[in-house]
N, C-alpha and C. Protein backbone atom coordinates (compact mmCIF):
# COMPACT_ATOMS: atom_id res chain seq x y z
N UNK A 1 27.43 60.93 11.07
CA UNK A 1 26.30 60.02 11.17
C UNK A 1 26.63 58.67 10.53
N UNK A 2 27.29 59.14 9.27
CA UNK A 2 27.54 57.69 8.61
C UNK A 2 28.37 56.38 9.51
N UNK A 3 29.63 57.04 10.37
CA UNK A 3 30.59 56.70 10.95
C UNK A 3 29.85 55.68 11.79
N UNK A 4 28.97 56.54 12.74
CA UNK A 4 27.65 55.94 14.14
C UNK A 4 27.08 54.47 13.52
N UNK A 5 26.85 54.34 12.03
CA UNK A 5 25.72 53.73 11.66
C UNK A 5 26.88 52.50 11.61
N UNK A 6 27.96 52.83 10.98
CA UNK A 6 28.80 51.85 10.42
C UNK A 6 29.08 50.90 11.81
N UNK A 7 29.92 51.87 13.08
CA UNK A 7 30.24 51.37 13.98
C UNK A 7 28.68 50.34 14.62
N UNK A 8 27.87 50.93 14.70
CA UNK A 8 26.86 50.09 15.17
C UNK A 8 26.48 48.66 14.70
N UNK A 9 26.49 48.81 13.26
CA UNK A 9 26.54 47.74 12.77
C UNK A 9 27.47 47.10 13.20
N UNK A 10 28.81 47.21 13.21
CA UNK A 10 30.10 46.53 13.29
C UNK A 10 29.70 45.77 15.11
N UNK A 11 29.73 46.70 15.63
CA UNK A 11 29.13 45.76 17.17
C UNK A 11 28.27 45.30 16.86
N UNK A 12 26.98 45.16 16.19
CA UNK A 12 26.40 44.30 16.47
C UNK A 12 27.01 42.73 15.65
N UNK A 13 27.42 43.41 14.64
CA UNK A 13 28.23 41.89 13.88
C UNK A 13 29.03 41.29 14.77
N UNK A 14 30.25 41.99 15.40
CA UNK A 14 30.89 41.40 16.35
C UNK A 14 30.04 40.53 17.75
N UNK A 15 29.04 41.23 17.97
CA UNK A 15 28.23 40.30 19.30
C UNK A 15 27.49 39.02 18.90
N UNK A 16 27.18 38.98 17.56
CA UNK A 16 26.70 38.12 17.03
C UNK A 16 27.69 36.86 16.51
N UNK A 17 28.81 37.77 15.58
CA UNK A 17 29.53 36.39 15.69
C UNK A 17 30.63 35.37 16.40
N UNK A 18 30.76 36.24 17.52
CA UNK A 18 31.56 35.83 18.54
C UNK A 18 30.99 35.33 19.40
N UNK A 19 29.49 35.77 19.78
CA UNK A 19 28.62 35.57 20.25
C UNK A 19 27.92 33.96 19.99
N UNK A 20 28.08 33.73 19.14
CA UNK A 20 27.55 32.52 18.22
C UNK A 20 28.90 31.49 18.22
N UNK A 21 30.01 31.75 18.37
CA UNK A 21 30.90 30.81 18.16
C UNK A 21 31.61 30.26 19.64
N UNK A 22 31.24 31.17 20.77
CA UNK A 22 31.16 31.14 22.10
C UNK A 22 30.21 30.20 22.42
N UNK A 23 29.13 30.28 21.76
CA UNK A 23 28.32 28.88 22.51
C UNK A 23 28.70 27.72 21.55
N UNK A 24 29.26 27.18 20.73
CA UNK A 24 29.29 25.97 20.49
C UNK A 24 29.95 24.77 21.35
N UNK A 25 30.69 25.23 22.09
CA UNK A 25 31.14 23.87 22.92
C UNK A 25 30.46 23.76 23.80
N UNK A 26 29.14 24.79 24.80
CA UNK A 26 28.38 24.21 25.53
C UNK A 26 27.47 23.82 24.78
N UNK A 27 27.35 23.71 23.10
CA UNK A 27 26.41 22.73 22.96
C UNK A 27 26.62 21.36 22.63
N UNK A 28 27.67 21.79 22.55
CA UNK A 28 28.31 20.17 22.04
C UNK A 28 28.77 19.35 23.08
N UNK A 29 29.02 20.18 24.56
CA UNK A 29 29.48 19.11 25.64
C UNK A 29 27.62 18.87 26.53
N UNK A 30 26.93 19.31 25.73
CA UNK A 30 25.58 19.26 26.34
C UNK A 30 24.61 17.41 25.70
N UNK A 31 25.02 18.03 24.08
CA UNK A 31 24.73 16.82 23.17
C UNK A 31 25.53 15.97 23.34
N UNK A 32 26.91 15.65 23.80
CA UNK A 32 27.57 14.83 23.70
C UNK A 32 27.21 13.61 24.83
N UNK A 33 25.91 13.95 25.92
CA UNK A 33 25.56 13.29 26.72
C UNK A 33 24.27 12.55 26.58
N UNK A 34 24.29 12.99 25.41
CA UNK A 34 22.76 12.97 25.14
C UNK A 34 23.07 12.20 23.58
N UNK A 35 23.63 11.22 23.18
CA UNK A 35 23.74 10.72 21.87
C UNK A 35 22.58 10.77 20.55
N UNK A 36 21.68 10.64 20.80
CA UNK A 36 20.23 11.29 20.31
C UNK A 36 20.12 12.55 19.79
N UNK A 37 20.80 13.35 20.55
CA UNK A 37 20.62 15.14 20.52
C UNK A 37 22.14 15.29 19.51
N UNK A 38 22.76 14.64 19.12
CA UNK A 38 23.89 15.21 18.84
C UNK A 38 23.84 15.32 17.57
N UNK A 39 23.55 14.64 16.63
CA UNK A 39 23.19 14.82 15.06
C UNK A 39 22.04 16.49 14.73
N UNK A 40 21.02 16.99 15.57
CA UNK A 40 20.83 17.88 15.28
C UNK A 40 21.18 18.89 15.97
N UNK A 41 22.20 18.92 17.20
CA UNK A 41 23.06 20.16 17.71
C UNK A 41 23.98 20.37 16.43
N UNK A 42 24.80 19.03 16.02
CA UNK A 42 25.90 19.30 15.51
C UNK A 42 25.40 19.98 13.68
N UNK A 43 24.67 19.72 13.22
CA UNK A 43 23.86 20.43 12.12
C UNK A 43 23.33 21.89 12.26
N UNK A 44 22.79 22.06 13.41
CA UNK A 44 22.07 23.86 14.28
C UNK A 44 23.52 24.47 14.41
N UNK A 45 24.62 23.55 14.78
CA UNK A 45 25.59 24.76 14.90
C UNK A 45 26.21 24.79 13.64
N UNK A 46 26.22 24.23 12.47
CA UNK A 46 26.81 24.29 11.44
C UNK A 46 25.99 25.45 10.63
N UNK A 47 24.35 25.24 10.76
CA UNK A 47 23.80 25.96 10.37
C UNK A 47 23.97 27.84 10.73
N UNK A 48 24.07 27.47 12.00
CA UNK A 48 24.10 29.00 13.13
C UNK A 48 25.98 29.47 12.31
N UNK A 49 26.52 28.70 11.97
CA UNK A 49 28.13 29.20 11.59
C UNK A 49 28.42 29.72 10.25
N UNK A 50 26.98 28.76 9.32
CA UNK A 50 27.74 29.72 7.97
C UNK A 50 26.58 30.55 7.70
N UNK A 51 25.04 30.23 8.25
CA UNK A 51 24.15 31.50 8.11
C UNK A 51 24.28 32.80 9.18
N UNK A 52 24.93 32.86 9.90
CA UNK A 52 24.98 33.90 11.23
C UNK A 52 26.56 34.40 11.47
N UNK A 53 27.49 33.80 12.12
CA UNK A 53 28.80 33.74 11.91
C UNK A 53 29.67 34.33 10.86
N UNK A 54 29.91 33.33 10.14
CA UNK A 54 30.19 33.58 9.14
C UNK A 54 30.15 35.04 8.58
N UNK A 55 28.83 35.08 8.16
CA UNK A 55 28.24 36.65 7.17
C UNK A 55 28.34 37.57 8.30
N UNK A 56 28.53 37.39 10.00
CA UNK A 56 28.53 38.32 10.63
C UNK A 56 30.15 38.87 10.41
N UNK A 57 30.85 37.74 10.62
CA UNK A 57 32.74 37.78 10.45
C UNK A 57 32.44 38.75 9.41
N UNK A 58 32.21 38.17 7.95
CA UNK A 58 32.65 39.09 6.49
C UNK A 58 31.86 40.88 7.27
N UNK A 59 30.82 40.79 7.35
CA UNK A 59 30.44 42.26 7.66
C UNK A 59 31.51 42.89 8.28
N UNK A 60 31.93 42.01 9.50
CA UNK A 60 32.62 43.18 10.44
C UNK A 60 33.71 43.15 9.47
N UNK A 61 34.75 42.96 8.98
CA UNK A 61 35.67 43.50 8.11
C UNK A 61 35.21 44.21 7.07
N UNK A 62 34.24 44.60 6.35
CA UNK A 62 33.84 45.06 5.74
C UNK A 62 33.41 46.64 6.43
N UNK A 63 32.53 46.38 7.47
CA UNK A 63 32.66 47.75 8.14
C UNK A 63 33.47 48.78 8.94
N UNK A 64 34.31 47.15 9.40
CA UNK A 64 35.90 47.70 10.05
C UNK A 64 36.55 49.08 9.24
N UNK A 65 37.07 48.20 7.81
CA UNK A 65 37.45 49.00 7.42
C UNK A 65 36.90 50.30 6.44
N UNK A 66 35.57 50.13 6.31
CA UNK A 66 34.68 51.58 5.83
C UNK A 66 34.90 52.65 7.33
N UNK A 67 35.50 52.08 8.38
CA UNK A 67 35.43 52.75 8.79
C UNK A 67 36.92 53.61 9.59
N UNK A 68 37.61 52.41 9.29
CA UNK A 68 38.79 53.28 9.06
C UNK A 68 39.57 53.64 7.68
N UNK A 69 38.80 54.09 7.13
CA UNK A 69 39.17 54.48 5.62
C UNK A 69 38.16 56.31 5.90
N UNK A 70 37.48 56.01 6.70
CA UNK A 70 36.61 57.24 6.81
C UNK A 70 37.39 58.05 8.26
N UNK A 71 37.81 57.45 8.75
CA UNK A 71 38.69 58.79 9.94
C UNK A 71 39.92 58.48 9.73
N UNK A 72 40.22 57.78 8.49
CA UNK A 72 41.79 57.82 7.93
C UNK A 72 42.63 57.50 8.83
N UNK A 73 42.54 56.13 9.73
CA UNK A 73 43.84 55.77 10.58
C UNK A 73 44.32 54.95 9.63
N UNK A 74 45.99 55.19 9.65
CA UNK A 74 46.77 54.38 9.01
C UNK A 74 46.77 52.46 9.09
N UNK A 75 46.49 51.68 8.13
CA UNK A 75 46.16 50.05 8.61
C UNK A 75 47.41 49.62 8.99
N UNK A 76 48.31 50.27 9.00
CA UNK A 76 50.01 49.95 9.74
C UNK A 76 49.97 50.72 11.50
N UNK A 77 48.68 51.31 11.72
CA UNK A 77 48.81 51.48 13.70
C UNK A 77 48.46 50.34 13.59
N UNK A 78 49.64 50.01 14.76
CA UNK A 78 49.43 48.78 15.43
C UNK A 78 48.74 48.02 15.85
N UNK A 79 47.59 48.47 16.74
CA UNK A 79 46.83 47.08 17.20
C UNK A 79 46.05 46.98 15.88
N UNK A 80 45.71 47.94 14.80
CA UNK A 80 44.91 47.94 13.92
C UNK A 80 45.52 46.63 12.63
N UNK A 81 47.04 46.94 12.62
CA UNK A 81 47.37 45.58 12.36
C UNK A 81 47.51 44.65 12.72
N UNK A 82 48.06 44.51 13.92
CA UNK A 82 47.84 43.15 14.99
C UNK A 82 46.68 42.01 14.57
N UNK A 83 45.14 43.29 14.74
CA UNK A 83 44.47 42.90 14.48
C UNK A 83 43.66 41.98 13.13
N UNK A 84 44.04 42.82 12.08
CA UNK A 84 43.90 42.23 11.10
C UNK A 84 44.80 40.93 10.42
N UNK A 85 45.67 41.00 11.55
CA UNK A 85 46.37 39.80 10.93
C UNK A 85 45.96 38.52 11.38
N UNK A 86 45.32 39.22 13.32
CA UNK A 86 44.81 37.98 13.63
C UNK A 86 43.46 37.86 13.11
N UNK A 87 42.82 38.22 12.40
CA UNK A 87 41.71 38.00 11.66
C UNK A 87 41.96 37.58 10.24
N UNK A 88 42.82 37.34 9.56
CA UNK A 88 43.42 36.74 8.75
C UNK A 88 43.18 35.07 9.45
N UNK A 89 44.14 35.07 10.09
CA UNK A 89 44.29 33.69 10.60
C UNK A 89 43.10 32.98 11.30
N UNK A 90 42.07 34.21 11.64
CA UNK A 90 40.75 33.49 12.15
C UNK A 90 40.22 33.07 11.19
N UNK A 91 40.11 33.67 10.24
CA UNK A 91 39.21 33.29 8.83
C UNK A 91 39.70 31.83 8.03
N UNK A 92 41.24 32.15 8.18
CA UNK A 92 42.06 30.93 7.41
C UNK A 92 41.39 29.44 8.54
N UNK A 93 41.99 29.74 9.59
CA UNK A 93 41.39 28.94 10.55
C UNK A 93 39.80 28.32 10.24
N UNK A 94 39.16 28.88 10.42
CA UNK A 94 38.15 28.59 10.18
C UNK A 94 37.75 28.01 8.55
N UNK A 95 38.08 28.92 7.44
CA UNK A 95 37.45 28.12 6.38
C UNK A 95 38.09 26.70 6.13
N UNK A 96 39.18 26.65 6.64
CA UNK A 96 40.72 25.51 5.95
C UNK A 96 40.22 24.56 6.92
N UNK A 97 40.18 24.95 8.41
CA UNK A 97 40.02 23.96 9.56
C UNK A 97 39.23 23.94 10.16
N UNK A 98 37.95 24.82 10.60
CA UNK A 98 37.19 24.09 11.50
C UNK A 98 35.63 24.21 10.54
N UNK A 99 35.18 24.77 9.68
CA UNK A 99 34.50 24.54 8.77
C UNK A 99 34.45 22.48 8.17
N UNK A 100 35.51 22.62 7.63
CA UNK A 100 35.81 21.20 7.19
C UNK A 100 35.24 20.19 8.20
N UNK A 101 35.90 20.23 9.19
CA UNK A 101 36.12 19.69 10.48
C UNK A 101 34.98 19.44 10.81
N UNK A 102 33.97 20.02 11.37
CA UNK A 102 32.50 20.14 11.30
C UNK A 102 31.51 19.29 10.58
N UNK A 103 31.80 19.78 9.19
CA UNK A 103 31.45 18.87 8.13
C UNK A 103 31.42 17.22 8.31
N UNK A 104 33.14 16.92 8.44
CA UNK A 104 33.25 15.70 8.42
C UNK A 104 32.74 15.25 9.86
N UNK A 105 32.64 15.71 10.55
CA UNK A 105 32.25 15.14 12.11
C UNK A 105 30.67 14.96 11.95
N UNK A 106 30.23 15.67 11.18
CA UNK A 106 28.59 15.35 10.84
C UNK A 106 28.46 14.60 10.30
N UNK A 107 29.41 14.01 8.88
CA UNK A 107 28.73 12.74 8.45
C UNK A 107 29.67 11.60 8.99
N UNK A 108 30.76 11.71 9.81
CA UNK A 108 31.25 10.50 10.46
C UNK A 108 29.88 10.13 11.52
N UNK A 109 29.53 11.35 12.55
CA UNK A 109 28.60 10.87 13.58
C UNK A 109 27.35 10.00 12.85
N UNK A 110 27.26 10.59 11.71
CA UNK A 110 25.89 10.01 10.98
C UNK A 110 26.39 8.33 10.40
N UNK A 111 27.50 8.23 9.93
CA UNK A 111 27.61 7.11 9.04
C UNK A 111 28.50 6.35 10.02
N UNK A 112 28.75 6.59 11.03
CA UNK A 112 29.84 5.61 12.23
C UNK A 112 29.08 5.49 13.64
N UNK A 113 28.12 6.59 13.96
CA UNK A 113 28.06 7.21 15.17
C UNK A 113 29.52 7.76 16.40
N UNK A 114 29.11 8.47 17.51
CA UNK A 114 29.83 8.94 18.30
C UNK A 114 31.00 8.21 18.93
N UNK A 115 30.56 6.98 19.35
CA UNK A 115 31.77 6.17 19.97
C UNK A 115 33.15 5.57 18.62
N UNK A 116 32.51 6.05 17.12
CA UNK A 116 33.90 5.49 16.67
C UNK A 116 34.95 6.18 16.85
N UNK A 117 36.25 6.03 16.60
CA UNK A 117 37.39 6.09 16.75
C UNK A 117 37.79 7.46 15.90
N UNK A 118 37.20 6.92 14.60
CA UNK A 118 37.19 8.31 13.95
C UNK A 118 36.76 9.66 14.27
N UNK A 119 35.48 8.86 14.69
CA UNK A 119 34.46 10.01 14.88
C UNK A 119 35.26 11.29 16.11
N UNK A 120 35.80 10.40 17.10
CA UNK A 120 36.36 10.98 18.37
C UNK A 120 37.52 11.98 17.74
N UNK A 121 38.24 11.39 16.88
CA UNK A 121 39.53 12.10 16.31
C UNK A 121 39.15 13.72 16.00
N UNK A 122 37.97 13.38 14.87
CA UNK A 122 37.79 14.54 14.17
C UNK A 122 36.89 15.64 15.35
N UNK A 123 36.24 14.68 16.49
CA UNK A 123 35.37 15.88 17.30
C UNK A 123 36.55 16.28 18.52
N UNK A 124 37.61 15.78 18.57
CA UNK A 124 39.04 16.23 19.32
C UNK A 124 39.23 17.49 18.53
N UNK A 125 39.77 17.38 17.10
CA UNK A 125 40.15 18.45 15.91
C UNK A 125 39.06 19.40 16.26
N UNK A 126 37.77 19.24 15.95
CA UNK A 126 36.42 20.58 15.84
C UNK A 126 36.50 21.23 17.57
N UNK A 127 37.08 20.79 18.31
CA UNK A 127 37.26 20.88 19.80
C UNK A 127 38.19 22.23 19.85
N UNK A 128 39.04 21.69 19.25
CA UNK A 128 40.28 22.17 19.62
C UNK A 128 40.57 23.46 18.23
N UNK A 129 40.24 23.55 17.85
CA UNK A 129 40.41 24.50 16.29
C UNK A 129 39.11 25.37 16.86
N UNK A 130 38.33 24.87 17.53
CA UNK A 130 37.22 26.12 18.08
C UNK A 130 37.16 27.06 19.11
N UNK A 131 38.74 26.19 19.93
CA UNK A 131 39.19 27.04 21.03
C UNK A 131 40.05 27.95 20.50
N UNK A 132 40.67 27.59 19.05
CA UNK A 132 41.95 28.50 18.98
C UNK A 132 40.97 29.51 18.33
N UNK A 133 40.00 29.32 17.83
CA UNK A 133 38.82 30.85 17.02
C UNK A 133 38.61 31.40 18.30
N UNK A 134 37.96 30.98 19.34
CA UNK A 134 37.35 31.68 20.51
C UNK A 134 38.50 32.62 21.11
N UNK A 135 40.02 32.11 20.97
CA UNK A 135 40.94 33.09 21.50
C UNK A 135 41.12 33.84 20.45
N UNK A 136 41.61 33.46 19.32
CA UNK A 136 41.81 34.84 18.11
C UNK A 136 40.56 35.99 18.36
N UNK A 137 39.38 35.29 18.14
CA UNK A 137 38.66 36.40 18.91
C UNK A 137 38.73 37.44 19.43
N UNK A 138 38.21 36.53 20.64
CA UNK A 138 38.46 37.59 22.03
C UNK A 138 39.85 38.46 22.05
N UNK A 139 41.30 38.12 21.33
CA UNK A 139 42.38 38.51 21.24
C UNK A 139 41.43 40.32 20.22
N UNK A 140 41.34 39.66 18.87
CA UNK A 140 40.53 40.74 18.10
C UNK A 140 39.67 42.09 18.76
N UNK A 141 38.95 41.41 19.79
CA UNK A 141 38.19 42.36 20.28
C UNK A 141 38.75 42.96 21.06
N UNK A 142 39.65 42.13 21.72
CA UNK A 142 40.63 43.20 23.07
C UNK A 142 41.74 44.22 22.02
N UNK A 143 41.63 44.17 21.12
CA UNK A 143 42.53 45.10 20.35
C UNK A 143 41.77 46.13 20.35
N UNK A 144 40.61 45.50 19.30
CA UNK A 144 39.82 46.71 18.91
C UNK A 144 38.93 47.40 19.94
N UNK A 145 38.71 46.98 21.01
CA UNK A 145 38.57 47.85 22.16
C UNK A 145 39.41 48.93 22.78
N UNK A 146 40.45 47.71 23.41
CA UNK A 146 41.75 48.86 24.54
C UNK A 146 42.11 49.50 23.37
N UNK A 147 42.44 49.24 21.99
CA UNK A 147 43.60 49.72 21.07
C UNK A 147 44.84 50.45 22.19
N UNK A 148 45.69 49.21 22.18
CA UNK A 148 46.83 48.99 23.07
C UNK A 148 47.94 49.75 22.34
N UNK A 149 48.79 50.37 22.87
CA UNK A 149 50.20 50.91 22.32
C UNK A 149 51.13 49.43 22.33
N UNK A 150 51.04 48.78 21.12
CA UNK A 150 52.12 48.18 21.00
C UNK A 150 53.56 48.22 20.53
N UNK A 151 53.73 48.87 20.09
CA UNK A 151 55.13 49.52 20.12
C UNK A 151 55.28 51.15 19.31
């Protein structure tokens, strides 16, 4: 029973925070047309990343492994490491680079607006550091789904 409760949780953390980090570039290529709308998309998704995201990410490792500590698979099977390594690097990713990134793109848009030079640089960077989370991801979940024989 315990196992059921854990795993459940764990999907729902996973739908939520992948779920949540999947829509940020249609909101941002939505606001980005809309110059008006873009100071409080780009704040809703900062908000939606460290209240939702975020605490959804820490859960699922947290239940991940309550739950393989409870049917005792070794954290050296493979995709099980694969995985955690690429969740290493999602996390690093994210707190080091697109966290920051975010940040500063909120108060460049605020204190430069959208057309500066800067501003473009750093929403290139939050662009592009959000595609490489959306693949670590989806990479994550296709592990912990198929759990693939990798060698």
């Amino acid at each position: 029973m315990l196992f059921n409760v854990l795993k459940w949780i764990h999907v729902l953390s996973a739908i939520s925070a992948v779920g949540s980090n999947i829509t940020y570039g249609i909101w941002i290529s939505r606001a980005s047309r809309n110059p008006e709308a873009l100071p409080f998309t780009l704040r809703g998704i900062k908000l939606i990343d460290d209240q939702l995201a975020n605490r959804a990410y820490g859960l699922l490792f947290i239940t991940g492994l309550l739950m393989v500590f409870l049917v005792k698979i070794p954290l050296t099977t493979p995709w099980l490491l694969v995985a955690l390594i690429l969740y290493l690097a999602l996390g690093l990713t994210g707190f080091l680079g697109y966290t920051p990134a975010l940040k500063k793109q909120i108060q460049l848009l605020e204190s430069q607006g959208s057309d500066s030079t800067e501003y473009q640089a750093i929403a290139r960077r939050g662009l592009w550091l959000g595609v490489i989370l959306v693949i670590l991801a989806i990479a994550i979940v296709f592990l912990m789904v198929v759990k693939p024989r990798l060698w």
